[in-house]
PDB file of N, CA and C in Angstrom:
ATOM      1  N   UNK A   1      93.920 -51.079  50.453  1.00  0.00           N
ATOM      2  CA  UNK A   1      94.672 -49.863  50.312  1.00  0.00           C
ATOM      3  C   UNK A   1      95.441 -49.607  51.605  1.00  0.00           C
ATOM      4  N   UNK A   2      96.766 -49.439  51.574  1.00  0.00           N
ATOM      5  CA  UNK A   2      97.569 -48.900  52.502  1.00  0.00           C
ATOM      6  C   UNK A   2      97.290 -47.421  53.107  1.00  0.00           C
ATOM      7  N   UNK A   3      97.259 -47.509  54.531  1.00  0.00           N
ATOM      8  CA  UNK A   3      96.936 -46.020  54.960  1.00  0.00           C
ATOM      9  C   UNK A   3      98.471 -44.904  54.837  1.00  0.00           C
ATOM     10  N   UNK A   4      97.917 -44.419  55.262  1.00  0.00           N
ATOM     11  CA  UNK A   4      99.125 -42.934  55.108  1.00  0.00           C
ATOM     12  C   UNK A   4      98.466 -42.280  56.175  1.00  0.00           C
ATOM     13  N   UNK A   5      99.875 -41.975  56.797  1.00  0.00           N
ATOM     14  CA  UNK A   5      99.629 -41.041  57.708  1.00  0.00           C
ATOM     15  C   UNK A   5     100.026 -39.456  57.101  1.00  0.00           C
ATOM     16  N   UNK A   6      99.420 -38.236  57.630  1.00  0.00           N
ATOM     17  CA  UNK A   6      99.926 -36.974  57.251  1.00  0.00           C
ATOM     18  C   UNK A   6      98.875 -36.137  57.670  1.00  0.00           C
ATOM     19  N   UNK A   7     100.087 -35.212  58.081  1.00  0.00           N
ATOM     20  CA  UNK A   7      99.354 -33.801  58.772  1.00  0.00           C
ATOM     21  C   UNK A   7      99.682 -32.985  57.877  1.00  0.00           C
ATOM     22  N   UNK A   8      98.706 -32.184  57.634  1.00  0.00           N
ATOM     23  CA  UNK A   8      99.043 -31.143  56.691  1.00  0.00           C
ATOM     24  C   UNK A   8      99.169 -29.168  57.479  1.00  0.00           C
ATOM     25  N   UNK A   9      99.622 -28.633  57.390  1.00  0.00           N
ATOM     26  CA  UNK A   9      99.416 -27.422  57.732  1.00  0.00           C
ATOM     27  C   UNK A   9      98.527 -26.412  57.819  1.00  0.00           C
ATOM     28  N   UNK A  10      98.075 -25.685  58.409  1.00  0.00           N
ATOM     29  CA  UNK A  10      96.632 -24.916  58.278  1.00  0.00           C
ATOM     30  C   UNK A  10      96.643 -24.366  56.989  1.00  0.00           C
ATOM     31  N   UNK A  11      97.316 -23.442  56.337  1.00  0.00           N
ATOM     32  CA  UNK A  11      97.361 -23.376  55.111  1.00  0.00           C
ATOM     33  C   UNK A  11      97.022 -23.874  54.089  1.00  0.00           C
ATOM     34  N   UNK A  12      97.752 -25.293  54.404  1.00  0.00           N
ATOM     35  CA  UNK A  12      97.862 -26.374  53.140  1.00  0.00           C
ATOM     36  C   UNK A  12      96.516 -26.821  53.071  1.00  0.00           C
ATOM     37  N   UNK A  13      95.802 -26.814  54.364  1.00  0.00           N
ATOM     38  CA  UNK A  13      94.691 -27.738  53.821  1.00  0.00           C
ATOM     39  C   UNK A  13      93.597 -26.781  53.580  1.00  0.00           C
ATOM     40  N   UNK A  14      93.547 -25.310  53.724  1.00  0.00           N
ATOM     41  CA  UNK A  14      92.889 -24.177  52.971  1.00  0.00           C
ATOM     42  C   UNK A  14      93.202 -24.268  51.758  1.00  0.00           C
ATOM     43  N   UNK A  15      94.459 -24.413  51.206  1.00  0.00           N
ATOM     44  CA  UNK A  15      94.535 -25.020  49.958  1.00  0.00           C
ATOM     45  C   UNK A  15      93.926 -26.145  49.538  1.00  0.00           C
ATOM     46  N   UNK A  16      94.324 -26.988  49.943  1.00  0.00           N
ATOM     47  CA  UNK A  16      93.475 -28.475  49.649  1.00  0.00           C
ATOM     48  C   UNK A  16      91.760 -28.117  49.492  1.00  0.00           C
ATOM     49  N   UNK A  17      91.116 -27.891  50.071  1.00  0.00           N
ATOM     50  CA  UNK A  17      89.744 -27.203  50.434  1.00  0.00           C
ATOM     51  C   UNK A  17      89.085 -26.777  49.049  1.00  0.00           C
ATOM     52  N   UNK A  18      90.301 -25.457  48.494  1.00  0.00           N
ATOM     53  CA  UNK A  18      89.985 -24.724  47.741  1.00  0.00           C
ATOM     54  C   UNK A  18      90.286 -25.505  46.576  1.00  0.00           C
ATOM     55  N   UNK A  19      91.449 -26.302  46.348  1.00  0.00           N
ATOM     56  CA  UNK A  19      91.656 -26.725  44.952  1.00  0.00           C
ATOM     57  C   UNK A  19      90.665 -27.805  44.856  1.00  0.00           C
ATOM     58  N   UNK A  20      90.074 -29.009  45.769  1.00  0.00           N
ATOM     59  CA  UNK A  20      89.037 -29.823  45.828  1.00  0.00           C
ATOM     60  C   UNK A  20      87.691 -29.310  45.026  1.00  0.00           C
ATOM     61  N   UNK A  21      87.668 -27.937  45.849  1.00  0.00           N
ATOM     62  CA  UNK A  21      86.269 -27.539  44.985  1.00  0.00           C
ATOM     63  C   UNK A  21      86.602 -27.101  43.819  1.00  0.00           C
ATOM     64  N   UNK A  22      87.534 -26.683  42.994  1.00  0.00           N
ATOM     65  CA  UNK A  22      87.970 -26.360  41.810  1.00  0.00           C
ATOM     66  C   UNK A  22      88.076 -27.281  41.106  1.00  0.00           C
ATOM     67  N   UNK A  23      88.738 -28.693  41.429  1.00  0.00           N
ATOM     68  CA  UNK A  23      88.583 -29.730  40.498  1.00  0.00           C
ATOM     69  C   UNK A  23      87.037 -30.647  40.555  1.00  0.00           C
ATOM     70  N   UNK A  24      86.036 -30.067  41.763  1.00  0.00           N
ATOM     71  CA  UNK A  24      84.721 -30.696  41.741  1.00  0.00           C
ATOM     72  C   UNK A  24      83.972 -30.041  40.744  1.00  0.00           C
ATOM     73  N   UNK A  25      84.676 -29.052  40.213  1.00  0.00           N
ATOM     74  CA  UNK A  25      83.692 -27.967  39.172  1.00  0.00           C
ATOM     75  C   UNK A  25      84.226 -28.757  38.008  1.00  0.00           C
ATOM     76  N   UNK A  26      85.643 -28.417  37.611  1.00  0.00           N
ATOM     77  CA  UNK A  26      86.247 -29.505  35.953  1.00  0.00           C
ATOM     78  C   UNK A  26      85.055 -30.484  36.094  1.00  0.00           C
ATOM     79  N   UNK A  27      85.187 -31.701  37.113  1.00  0.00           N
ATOM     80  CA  UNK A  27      84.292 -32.635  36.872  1.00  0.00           C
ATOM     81  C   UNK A  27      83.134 -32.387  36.668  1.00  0.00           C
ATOM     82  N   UNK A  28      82.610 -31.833  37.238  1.00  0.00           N
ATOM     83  CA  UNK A  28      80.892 -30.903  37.044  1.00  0.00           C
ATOM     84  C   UNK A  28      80.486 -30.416  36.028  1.00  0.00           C
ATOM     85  N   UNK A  29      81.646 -30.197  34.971  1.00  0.00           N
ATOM     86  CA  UNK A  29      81.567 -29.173  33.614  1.00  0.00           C
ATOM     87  C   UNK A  29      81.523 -30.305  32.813  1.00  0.00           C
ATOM     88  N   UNK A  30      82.000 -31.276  33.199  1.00  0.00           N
ATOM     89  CA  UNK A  30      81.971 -32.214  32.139  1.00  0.00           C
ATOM     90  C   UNK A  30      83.203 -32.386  31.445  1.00  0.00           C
ATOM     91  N   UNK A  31      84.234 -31.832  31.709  1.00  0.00           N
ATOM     92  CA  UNK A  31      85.621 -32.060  31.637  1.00  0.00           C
ATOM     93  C   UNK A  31      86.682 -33.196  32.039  1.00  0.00           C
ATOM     94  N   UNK A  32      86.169 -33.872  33.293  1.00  0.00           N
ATOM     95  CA  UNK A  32      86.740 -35.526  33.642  1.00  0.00           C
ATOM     96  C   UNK A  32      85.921 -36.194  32.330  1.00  0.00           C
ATOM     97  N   UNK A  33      86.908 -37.112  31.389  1.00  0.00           N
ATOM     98  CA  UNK A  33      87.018 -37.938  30.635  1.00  0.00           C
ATOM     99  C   UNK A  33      87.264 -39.665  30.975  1.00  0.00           C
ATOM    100  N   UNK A  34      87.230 -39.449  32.166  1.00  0.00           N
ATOM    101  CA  UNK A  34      87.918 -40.994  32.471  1.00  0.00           C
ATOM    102  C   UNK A  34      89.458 -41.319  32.238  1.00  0.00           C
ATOM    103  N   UNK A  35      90.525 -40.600  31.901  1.00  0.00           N
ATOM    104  CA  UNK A  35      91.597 -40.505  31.713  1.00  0.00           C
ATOM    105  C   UNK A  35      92.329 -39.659  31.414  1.00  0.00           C
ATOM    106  N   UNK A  36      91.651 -38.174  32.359  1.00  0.00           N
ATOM    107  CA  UNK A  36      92.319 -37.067  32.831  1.00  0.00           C
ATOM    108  C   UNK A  36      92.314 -36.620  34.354  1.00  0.00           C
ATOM    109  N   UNK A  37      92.238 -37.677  35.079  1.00  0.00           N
ATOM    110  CA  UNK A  37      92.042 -37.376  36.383  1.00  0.00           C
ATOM    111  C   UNK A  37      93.044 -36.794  36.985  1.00  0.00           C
ATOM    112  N   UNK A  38      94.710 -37.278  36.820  1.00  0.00           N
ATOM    113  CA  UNK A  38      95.576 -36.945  37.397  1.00  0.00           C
ATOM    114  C   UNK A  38      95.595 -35.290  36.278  1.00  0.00           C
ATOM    115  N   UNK A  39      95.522 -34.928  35.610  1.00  0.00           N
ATOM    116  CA  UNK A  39      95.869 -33.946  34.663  1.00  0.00           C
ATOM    117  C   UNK A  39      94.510 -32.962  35.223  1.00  0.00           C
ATOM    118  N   UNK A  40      93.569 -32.908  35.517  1.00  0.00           N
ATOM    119  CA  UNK A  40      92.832 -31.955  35.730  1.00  0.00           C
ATOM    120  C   UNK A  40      93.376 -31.559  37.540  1.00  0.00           C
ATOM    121  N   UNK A  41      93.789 -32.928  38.450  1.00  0.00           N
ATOM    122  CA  UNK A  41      94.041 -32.559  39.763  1.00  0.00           C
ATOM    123  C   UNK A  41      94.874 -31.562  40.087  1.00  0.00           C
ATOM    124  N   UNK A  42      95.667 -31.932  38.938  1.00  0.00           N
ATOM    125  CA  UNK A  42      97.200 -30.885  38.640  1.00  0.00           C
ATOM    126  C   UNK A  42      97.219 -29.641  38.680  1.00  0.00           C
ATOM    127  N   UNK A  43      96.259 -29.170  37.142  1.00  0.00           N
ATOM    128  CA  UNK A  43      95.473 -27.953  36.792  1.00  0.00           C
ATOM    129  C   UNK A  43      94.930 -27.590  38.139  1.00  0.00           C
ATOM    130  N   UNK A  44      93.863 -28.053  39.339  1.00  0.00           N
ATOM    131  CA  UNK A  44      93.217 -27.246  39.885  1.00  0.00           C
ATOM    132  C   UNK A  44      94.128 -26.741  41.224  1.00  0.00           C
ATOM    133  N   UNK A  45      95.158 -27.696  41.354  1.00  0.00           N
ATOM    134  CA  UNK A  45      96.396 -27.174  42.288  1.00  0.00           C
ATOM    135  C   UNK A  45      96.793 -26.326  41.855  1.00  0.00           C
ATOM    136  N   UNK A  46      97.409 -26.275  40.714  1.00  0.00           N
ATOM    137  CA  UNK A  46      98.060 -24.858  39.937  1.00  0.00           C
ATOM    138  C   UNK A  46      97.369 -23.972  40.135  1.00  0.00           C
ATOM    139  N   UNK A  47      96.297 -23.443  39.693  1.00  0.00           N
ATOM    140  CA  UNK A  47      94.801 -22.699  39.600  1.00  0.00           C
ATOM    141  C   UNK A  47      95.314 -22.384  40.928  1.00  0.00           C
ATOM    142  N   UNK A  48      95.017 -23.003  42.053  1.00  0.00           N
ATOM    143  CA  UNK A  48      94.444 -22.507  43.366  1.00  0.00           C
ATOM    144  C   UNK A  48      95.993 -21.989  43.836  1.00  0.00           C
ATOM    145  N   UNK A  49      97.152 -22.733  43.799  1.00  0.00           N
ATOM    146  CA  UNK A  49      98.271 -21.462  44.052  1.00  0.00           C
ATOM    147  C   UNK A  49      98.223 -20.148  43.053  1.00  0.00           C
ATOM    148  N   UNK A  50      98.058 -20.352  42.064  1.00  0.00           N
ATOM    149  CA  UNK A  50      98.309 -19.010  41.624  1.00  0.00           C
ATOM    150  C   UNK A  50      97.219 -17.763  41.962  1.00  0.00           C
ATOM    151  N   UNK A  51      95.754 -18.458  42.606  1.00  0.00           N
ATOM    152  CA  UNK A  51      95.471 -17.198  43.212  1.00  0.00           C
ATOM    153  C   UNK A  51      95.963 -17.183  44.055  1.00  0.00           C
ATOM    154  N   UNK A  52      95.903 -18.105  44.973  1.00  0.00           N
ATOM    155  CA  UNK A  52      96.227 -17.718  46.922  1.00  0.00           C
ATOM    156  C   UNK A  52      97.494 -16.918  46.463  1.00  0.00           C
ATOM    157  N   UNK A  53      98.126 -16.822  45.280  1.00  0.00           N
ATOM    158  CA  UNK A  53      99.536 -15.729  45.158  1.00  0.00           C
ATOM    159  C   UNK A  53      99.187 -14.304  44.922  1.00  0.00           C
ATOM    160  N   UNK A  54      97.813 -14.468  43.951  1.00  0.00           N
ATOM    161  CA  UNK A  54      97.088 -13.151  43.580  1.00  0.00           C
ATOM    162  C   UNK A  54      96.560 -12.249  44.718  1.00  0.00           C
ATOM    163  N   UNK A  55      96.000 -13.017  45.543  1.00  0.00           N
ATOM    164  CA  UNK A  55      95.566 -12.478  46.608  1.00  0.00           C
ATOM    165  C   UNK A  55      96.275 -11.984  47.793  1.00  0.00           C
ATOM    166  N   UNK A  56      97.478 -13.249  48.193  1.00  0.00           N
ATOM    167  CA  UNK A  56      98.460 -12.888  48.736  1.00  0.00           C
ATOM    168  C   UNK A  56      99.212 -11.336  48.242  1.00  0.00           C
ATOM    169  N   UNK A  57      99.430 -10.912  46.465  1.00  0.00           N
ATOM    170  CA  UNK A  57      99.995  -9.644  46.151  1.00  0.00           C
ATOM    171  C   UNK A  57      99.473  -8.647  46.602  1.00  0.00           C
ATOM    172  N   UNK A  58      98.010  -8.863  46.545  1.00  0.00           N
ATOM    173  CA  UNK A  58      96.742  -7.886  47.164  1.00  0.00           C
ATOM    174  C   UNK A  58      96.070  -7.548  47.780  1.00  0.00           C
ATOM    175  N   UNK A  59      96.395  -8.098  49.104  1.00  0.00           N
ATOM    176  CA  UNK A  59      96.073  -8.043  50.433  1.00  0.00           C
ATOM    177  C   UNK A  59      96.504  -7.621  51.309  1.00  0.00           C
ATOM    178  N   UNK A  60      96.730  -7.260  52.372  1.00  0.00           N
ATOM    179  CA  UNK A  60      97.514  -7.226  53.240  1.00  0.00           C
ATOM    180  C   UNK A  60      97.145  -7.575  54.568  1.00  0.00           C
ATOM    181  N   UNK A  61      97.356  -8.880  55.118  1.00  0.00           N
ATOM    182  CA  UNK A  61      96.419 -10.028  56.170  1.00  0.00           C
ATOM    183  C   UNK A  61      96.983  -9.047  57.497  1.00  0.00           C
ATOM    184  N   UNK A  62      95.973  -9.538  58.288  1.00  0.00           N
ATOM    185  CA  UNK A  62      95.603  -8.608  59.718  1.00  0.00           C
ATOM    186  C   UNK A  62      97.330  -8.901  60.275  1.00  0.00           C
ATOM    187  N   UNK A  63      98.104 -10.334  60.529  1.00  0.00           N
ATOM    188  CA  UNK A  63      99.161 -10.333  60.709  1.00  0.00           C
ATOM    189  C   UNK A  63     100.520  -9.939  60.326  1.00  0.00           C
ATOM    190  N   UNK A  64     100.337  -9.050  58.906  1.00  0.00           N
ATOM    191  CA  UNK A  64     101.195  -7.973  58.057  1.00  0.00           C
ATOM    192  C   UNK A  64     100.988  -7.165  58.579  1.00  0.00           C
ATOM    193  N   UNK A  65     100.309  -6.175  59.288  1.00  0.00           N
ATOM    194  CA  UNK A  65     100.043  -5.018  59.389  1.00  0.00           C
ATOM    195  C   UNK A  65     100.928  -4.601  60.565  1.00  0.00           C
ATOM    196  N   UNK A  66     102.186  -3.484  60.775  1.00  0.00           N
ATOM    197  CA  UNK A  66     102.797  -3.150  61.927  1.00  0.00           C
ATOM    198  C   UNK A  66     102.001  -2.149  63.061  1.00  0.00           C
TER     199      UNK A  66
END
């Protein structure tokens, strides 16, 4: 296997983090089939932006605040 280099952003990989454990649950549920891997990875990316958006609407982080 060829390496790859990449840095990801502090963010991104709070994302990464979070969608990892979201697609360790699909698999856990019994939902990986052996030929939905790329299709559940998808789903748990989606999933995990659309909260970090939910939360983002409903929050207001210590660095928002004037």
């Amino acid at each position: 296997m060829a390496k790859s280099y990449m840095q990801l952003q502090e963010s991104e990989g709070h994302l990464l983090a979070a969608a990892s454990r979201l697609y360790s649950a699909f698999y856990a549920s019994g939902l990986y089939d052996g030929s939905n891997e790329t299709e559940l990875m998808k789903k748990a990316i989606k999933e995990t932006i659309q909260m970090a958006n939910a939360i983002d609407a409903a929050v207001i982080a210590d660095s928002e605040v004037e």
